[in-house]
N, C-alpha and C. Protein backbone atom coordinates (compact mmCIF):
# COMPACT_ATOMS: atom_id res chain seq x y z
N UNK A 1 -2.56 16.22 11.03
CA UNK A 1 -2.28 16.04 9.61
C UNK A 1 -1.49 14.74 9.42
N UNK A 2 -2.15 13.76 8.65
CA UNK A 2 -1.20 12.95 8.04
C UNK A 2 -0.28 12.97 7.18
N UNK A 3 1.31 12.54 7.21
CA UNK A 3 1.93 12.56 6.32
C UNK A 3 2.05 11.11 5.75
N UNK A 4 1.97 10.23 5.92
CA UNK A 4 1.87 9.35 4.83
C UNK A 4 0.99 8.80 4.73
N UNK A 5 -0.20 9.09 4.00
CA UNK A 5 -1.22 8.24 3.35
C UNK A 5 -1.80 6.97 2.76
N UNK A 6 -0.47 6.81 2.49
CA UNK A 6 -1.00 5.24 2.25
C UNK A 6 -0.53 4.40 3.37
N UNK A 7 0.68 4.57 4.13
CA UNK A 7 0.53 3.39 5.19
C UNK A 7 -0.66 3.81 6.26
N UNK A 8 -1.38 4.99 6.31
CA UNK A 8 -2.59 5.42 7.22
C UNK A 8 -3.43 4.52 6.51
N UNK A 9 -3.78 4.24 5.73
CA UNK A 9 -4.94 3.83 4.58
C UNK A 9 -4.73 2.35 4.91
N UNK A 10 -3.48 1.64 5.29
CA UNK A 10 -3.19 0.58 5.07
C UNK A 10 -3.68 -0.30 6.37
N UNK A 11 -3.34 0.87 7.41
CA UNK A 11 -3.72 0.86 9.23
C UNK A 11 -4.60 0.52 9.03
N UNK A 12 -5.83 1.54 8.53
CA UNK A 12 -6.73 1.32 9.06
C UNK A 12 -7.53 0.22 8.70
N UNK A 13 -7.60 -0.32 7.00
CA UNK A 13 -8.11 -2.06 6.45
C UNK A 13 -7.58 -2.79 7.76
N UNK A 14 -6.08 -2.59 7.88
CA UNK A 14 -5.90 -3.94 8.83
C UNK A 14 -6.57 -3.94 9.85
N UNK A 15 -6.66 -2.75 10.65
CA UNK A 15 -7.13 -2.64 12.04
C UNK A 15 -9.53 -2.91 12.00
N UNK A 16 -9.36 -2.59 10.54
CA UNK A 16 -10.71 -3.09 10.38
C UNK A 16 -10.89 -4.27 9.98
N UNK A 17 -10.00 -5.01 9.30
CA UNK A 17 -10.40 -6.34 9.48
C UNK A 17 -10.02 -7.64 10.66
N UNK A 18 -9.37 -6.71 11.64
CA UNK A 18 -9.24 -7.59 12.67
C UNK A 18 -10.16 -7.12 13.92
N UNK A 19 -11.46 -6.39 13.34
CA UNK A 19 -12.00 -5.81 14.14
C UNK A 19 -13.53 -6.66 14.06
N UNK A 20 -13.84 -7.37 12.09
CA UNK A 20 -14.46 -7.63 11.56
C UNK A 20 -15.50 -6.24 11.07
N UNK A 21 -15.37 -5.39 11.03
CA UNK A 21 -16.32 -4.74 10.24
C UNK A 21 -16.07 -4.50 9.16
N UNK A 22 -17.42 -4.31 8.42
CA UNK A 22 -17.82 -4.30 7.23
C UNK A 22 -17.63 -2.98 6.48
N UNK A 23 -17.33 -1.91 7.32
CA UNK A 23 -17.24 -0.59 6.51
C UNK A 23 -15.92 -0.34 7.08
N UNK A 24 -15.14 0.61 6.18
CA UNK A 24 -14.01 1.85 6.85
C UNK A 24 -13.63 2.62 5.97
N UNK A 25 -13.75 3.74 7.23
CA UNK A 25 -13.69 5.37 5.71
C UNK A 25 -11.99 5.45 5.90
N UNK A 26 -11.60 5.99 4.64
CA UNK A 26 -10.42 6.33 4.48
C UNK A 26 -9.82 8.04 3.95
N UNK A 27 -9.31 8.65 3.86
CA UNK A 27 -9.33 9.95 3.65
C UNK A 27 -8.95 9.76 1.86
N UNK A 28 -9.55 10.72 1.27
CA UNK A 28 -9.32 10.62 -0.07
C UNK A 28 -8.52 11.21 -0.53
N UNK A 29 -7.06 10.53 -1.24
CA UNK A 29 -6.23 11.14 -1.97
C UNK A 29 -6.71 10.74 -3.51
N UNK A 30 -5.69 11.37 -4.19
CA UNK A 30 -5.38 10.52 -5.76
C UNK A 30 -4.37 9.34 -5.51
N UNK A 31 -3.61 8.69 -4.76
CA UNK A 31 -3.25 7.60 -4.40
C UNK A 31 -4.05 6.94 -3.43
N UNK A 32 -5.13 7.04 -2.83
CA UNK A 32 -5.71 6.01 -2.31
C UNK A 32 -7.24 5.86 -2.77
N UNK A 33 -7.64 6.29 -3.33
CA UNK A 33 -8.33 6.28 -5.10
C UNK A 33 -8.07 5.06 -5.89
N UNK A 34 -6.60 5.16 -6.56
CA UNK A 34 -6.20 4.32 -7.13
C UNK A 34 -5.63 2.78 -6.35
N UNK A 35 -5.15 3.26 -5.14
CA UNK A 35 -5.28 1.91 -4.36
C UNK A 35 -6.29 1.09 -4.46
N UNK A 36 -7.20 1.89 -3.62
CA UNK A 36 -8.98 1.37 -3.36
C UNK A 36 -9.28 0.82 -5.09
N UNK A 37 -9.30 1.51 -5.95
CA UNK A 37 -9.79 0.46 -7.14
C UNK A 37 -8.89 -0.33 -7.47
N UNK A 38 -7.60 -0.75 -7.79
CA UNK A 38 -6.83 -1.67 -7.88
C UNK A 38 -7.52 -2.98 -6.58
N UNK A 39 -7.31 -2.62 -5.56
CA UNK A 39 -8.05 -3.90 -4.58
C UNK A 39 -9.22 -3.95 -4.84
N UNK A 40 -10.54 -3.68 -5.26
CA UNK A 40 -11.59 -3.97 -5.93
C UNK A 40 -11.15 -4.69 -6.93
N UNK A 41 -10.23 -4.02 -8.43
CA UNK A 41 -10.56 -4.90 -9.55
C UNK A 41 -9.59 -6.34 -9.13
N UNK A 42 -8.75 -6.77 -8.61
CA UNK A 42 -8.26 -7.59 -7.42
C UNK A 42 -8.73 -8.62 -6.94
N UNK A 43 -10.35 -7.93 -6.18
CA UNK A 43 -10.82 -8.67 -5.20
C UNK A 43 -10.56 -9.01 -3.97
N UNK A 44 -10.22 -8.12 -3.42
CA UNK A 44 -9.73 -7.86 -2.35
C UNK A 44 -10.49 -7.37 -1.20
N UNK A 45 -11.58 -6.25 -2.26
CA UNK A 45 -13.00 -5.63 -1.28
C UNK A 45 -14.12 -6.16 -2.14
N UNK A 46 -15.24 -5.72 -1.36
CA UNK A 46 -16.28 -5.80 -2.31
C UNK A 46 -16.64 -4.95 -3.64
N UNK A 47 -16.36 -3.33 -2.53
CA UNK A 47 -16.96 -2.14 -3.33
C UNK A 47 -16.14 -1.01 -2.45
N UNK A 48 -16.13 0.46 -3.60
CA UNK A 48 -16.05 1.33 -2.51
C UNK A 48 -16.77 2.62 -2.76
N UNK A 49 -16.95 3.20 -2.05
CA UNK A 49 -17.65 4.79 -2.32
C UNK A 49 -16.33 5.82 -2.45
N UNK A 50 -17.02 6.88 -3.15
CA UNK A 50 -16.72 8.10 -2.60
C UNK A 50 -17.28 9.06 -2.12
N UNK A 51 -17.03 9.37 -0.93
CA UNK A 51 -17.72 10.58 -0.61
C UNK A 51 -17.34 12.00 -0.68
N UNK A 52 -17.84 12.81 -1.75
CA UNK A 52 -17.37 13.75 -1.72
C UNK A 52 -17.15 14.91 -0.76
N UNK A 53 -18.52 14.96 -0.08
CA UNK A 53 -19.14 15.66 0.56
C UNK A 53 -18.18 15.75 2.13
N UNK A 54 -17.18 14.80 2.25
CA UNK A 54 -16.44 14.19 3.80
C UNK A 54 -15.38 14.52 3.33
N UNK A 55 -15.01 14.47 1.60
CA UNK A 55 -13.75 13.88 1.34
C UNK A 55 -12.62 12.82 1.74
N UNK A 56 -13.42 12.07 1.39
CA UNK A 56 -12.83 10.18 1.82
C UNK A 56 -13.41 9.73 1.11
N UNK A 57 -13.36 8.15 1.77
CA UNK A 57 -14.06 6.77 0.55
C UNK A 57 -14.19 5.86 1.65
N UNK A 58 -15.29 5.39 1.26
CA UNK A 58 -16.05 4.28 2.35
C UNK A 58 -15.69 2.86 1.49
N UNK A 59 -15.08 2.01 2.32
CA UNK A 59 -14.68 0.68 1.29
C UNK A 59 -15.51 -0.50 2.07
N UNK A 60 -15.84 -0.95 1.47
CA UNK A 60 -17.15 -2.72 1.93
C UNK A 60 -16.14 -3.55 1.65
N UNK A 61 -15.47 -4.22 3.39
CA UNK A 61 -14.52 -5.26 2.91
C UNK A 61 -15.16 -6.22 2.92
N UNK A 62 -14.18 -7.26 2.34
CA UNK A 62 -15.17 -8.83 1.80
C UNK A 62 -14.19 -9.69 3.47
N UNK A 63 -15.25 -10.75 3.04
CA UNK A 63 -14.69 -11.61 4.49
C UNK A 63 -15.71 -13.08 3.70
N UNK A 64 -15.14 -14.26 3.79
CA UNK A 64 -14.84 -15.44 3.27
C UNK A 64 -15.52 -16.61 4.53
N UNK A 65 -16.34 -17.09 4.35
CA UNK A 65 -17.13 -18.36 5.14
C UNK A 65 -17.69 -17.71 5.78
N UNK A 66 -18.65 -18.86 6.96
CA UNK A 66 -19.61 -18.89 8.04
C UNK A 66 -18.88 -18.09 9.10
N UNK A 67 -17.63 -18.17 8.95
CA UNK A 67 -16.55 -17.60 10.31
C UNK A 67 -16.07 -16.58 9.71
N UNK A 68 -16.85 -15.75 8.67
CA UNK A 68 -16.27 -14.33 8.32
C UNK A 68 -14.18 -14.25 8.38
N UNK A 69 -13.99 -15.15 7.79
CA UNK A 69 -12.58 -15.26 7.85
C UNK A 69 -11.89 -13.65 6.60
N UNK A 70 -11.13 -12.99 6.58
CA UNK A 70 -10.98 -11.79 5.93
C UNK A 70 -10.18 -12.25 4.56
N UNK A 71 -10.60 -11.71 3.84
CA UNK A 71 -9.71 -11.97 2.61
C UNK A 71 -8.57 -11.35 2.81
N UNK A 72 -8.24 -10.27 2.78
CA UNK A 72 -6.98 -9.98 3.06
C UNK A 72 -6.38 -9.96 4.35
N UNK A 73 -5.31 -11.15 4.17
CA UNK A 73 -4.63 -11.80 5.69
C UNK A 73 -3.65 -10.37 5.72
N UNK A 74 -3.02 -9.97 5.34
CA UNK A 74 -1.49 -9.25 5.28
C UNK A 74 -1.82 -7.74 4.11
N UNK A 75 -1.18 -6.86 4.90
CA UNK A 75 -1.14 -5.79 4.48
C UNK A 75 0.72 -5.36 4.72
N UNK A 76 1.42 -5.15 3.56
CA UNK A 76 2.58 -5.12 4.31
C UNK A 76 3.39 -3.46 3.63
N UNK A 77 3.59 -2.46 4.18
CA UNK A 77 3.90 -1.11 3.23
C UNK A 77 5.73 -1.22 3.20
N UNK A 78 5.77 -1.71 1.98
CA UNK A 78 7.80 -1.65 1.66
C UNK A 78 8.31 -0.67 1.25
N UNK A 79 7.75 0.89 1.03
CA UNK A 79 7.88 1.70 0.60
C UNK A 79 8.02 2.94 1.75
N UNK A 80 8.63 3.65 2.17
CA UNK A 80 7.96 4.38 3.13
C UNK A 80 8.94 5.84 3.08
N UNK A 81 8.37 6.70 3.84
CA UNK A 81 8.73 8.48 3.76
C UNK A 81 10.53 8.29 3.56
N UNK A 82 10.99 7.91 4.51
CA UNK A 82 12.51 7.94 4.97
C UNK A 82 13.06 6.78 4.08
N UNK A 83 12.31 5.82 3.49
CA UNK A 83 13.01 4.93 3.08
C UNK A 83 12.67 4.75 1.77
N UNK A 84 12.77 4.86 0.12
CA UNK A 84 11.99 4.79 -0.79
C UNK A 84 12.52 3.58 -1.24
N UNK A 85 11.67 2.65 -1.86
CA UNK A 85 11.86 1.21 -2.55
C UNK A 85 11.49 1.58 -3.83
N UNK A 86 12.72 1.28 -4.94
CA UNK A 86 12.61 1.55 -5.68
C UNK A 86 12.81 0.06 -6.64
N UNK A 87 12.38 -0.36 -7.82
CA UNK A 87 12.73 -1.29 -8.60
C UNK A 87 12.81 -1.34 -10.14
N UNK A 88 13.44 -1.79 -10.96
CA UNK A 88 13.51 -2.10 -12.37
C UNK A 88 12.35 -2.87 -13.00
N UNK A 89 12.13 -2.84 -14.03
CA UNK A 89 11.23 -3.68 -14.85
C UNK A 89 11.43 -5.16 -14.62
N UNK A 90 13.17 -5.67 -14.63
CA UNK A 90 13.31 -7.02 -14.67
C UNK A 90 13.66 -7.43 -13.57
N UNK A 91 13.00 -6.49 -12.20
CA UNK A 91 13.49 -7.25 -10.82
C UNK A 91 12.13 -7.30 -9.97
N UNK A 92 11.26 -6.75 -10.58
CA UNK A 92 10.07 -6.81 -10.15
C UNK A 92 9.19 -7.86 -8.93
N UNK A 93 9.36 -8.13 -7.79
CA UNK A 93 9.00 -9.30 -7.16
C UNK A 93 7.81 -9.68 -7.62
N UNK A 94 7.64 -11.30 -6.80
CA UNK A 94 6.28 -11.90 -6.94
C UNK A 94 6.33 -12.22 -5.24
N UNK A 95 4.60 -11.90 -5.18
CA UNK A 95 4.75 -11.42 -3.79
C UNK A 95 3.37 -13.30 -3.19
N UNK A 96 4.27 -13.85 -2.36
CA UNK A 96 3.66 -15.05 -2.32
C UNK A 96 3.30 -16.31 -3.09
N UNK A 97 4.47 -16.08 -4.51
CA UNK A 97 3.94 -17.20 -5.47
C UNK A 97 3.07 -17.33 -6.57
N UNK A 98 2.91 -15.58 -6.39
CA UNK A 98 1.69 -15.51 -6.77
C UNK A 98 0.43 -15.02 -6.82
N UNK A 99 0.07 -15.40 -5.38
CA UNK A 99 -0.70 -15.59 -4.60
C UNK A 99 -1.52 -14.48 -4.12
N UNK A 100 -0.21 -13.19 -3.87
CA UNK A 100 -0.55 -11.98 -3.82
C UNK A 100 -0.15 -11.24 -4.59
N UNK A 101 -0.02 -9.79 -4.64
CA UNK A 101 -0.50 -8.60 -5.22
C UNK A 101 1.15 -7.71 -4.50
N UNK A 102 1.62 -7.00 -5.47
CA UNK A 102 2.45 -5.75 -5.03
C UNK A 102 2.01 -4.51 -5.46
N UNK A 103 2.06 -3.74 -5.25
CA UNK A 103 1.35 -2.46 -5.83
C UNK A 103 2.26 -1.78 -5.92
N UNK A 104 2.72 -1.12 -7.35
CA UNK A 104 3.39 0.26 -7.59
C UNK A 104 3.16 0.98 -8.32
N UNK A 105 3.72 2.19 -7.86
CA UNK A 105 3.73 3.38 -8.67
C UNK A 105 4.71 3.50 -9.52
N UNK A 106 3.96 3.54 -10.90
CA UNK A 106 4.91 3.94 -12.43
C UNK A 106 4.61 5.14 -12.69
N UNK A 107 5.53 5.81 -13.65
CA UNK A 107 5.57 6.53 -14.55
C UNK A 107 4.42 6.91 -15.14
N UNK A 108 3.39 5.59 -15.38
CA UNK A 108 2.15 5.55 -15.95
C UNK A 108 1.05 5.38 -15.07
N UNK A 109 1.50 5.32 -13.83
CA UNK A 109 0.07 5.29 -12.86
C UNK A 109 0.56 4.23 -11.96
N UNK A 110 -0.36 3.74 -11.16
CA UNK A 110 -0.31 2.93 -10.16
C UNK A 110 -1.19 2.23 -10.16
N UNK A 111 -0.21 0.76 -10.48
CA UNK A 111 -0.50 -0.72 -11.09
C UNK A 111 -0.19 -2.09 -10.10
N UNK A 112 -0.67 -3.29 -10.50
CA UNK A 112 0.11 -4.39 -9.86
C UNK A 112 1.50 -4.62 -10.44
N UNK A 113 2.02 -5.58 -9.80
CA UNK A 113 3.26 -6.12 -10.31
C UNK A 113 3.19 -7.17 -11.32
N UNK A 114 1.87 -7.75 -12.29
CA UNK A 114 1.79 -8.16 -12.97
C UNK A 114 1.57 -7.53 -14.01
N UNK A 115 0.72 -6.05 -14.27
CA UNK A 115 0.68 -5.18 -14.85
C UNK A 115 1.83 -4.37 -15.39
N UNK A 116 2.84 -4.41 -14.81
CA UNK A 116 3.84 -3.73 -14.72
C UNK A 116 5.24 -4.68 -15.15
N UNK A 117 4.73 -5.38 -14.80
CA UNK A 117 6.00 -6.63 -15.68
C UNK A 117 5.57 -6.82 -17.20
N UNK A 118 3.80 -6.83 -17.47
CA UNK A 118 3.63 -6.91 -18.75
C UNK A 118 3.43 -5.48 -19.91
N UNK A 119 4.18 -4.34 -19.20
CA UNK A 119 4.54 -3.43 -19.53
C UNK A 119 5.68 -2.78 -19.60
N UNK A 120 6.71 -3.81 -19.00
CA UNK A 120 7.74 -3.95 -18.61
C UNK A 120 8.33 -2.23 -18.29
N UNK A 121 7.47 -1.95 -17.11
CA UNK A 121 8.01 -1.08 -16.51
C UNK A 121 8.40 -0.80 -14.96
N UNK A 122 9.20 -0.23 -14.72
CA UNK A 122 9.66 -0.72 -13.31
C UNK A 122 8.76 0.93 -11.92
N UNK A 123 8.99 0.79 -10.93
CA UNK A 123 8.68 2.10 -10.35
C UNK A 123 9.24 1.79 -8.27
N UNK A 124 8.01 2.67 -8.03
CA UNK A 124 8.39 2.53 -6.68
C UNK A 124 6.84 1.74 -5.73
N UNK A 125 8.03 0.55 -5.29
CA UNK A 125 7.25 -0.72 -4.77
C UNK A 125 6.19 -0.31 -3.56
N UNK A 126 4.87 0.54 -3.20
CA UNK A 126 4.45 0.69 -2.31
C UNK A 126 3.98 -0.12 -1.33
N UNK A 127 3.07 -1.44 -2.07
CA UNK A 127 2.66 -2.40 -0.63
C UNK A 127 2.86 -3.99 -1.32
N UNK A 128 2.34 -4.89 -0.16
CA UNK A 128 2.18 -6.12 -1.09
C UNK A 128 1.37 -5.97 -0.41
N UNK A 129 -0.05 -7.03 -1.10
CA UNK A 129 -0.84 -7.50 -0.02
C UNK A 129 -1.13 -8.91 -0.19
N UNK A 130 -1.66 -9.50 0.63
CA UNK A 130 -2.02 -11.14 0.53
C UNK A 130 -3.17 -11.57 1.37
C-alpha cells in the first residue's frame, strides 16, 4: 500500500523519463487526476487516459528534438507526510522565473501558482516542476 501518492506519482514520471518511455501508468486518485490534467493543460505531457477498468491513468509523456530530450527536467515534491508546506496568498513562490510550475492545493481545488495568486488564494505547496 502506498501512503503518499503523489510523491509515488512523481517517482515514477521521473524514473520514466530518464528511462525515455513513452507511456507510464500511475494509480488513480482524485489528486493525481487533477495533477495529470493540470500537466497536460501546462504542457508538460501529451495526453492521459483513464483506465477504469485497472484503476490508474496511463500518461503519453512529451520529449522535445531528434534526441528525445524530456520536457520535464525536474520533478521536485516540497510538501510531504511528516512535513506539510504550507503558504499565504501573498507569499506564493515563482518556481524558476517563471519558467516553471508549483502546484497546490486550495480550498478550491488544486491549481498552479499562477492560478492561485490570481485568485489570491494561498494553500498547501505540493510540487514544483520544471
Amino acid at each position: 500500500m502506498i501512503n503518499d501518492t503523489v510523491s509515488d506519482m512523481l517517482t515514477r514520471i521521473r524514473n520514466a523519463n530518464n528511462s525515455k518511455h513513452h507511456l507510464v501508468q500511475i494509480p488513480a486518485t482524485k489528486m493525481t487526476r487533477n495533477i495529470t490534467a493540470i500537466l497536460k493543460e501546462e504542457g508538460f505531457v501529451e495526453d492521459f487516459e483513464s483506465l477504469d477498468s485497472e484503476n490508474s491513468i496511463l500518461i503519453s509523456l512529451k520529449y522535445a528534438g531528434k534526441k528525445r530530450q524530456p520536457v520535464i527536467t525536474t520533478l521536485k515534491r516540497v510538501s510531504k507526510p511528516g512535513i506539510r508546506v504550507y503558504t499565504g496568498a501573498k507569499n506564493i513562490p515563482t518556481v524558476l522565473g517563471n519558467l516553471g510550475i508549483a502546484i497546490i492545493s486550495t480550498s478550491q481545488g488544486v491549481m498552479t501558482d499562477a492560478k492561485a495568486r490570481q485568485l489570491k488564494i494561498g494553500g498547501e505547496i505540493l510540487c514544483y516542476i520544471w
